[in-house]
Every structure is written in C-alpha cells, then in structure tokens.
C-alpha atoms as a PDB file:
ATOM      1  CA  UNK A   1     -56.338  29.608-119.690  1.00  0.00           C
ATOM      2  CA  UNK A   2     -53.748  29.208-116.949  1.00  0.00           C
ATOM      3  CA  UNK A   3     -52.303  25.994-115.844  1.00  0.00           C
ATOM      4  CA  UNK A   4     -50.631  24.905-112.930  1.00  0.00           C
ATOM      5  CA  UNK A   5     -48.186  22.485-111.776  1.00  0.00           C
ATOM      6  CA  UNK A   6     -49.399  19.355-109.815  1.00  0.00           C
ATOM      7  CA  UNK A   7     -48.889  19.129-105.990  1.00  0.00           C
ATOM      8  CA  UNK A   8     -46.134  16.692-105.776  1.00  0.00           C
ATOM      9  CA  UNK A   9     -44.538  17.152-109.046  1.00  0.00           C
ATOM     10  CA  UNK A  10     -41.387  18.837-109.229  1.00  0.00           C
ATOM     11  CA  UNK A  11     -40.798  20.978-111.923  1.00  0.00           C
ATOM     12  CA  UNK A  12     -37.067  20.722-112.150  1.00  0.00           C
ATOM     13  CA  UNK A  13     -37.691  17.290-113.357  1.00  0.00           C
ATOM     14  CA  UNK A  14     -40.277  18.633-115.327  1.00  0.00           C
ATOM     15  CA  UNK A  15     -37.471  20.595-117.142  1.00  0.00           C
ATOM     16  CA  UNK A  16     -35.591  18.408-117.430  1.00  0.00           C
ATOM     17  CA  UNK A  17     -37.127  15.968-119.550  1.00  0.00           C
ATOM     18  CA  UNK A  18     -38.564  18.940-121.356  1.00  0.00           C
ATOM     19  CA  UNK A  19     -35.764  19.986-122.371  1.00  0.00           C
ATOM     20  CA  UNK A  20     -34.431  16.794-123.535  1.00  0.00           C
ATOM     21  CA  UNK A  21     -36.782  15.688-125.772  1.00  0.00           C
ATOM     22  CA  UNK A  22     -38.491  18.584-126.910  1.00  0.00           C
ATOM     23  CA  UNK A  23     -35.546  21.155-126.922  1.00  0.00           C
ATOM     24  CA  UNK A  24     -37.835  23.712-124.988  1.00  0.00           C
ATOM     25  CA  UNK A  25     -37.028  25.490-121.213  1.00  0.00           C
ATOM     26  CA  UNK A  26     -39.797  26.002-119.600  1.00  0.00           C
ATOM     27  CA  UNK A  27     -38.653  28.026-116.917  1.00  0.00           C
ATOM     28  CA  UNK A  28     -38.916  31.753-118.138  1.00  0.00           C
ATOM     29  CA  UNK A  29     -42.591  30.644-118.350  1.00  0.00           C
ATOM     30  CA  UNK A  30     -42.845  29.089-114.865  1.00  0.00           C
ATOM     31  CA  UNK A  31     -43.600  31.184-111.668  1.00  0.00           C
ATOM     32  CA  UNK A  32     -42.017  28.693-109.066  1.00  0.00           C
ATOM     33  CA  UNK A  33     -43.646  30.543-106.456  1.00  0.00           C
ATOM     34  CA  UNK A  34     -47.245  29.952-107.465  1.00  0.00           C
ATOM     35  CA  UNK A  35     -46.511  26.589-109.600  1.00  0.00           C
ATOM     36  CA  UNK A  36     -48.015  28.516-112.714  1.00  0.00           C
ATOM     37  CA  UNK A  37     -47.128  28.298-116.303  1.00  0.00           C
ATOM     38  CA  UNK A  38     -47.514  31.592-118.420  1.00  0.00           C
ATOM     39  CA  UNK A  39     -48.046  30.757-122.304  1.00  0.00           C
ATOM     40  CA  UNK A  40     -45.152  32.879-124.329  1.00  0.00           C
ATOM     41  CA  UNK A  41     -46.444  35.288-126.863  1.00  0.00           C
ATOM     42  CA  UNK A  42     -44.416  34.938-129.682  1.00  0.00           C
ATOM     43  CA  UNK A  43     -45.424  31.973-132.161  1.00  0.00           C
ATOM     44  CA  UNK A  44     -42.341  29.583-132.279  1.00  0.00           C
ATOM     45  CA  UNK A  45     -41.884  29.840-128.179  1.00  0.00           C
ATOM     46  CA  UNK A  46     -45.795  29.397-127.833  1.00  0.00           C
ATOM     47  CA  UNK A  47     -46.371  26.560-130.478  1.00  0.00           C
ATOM     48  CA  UNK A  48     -43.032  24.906-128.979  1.00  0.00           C
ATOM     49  CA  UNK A  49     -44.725  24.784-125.341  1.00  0.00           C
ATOM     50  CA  UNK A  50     -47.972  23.922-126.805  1.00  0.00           C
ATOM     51  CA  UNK A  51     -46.124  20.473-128.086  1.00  0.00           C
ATOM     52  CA  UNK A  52     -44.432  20.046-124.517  1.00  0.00           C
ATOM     53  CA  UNK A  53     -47.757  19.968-122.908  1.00  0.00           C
ATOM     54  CA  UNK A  54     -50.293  18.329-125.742  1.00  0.00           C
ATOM     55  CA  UNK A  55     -47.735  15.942-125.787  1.00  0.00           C
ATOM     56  CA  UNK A  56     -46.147  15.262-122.442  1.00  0.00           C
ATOM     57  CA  UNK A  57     -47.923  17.583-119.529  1.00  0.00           C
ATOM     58  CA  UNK A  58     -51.478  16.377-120.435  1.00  0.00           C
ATOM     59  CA  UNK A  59     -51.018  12.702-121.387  1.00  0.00           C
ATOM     60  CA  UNK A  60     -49.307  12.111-118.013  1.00  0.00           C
ATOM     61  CA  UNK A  61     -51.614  14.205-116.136  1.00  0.00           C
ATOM     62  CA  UNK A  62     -49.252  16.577-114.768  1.00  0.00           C
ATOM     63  CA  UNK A  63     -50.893  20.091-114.444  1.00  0.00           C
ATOM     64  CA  UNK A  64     -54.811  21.379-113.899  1.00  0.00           C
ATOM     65  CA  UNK A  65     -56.240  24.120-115.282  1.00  0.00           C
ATOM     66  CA  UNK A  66     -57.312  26.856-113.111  1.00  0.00           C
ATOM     67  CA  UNK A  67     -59.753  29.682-113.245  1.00  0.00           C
ATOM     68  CA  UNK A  68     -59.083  33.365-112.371  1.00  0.00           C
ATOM     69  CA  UNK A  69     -61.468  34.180-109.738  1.00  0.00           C
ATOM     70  CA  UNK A  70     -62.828  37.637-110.091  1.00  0.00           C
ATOM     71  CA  UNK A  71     -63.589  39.377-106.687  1.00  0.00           C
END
C-alpha cells in the first residue's frame, strides 16, 4: 500500500508535529514531488512510522491510499 499526502496539507507541518511528539522524520520517506510516503524497511523505522500514522495521519484524515495502476 502507498499513501499520499492530502491536497492542501503541507507536509512541513506535517513534520513538524511528527517530529515533536513522536520523535520520527518523515522526510527520507516522503517524495515531495509526488506527495507520497514510502514505508522504511527496517523494523524500528517502519513500526515508528506505523505509530505516526495509526495514530496521527489517519485519525485526522490526512493522507488516502492509492492504487498502482498497471498499464
């Protein structure tokens, strides 16, 4: 699954507050250019992130879930 971030939202902000309460950057998972998130493969990065959007992302509505089209 791939998620991306919200028309409207700004991710800097996003970051921010990220970073603040959870202790995570999320922006060596974040392609600013497409507004998608890329899960990290290691555990502890990829559990981490998991909190910051089960927990902050989702509840607040935030980012949508997109499908990879095939051609």
């Amino acid at each position: 699954m791939k998620y991306k971030l919200k028309d409207g939202v700004s991710f800097n902000l996003i970051n921010k507050k990220s970073t603040k309460k959870f202790d995570f950057d999320l922006s060596d998972y974040y392609n600013k250019e497409t507004r998608i998130f890329e899960f990290p493969k290691g555990y502890v990065a990829f559990s981490l992130m998991g909190d910051v959007f089960n927990t902050f992302l989702f509840p607040l509505d935030l980012v949508e879930e997109i499908k990879d089209v095939k051609d």
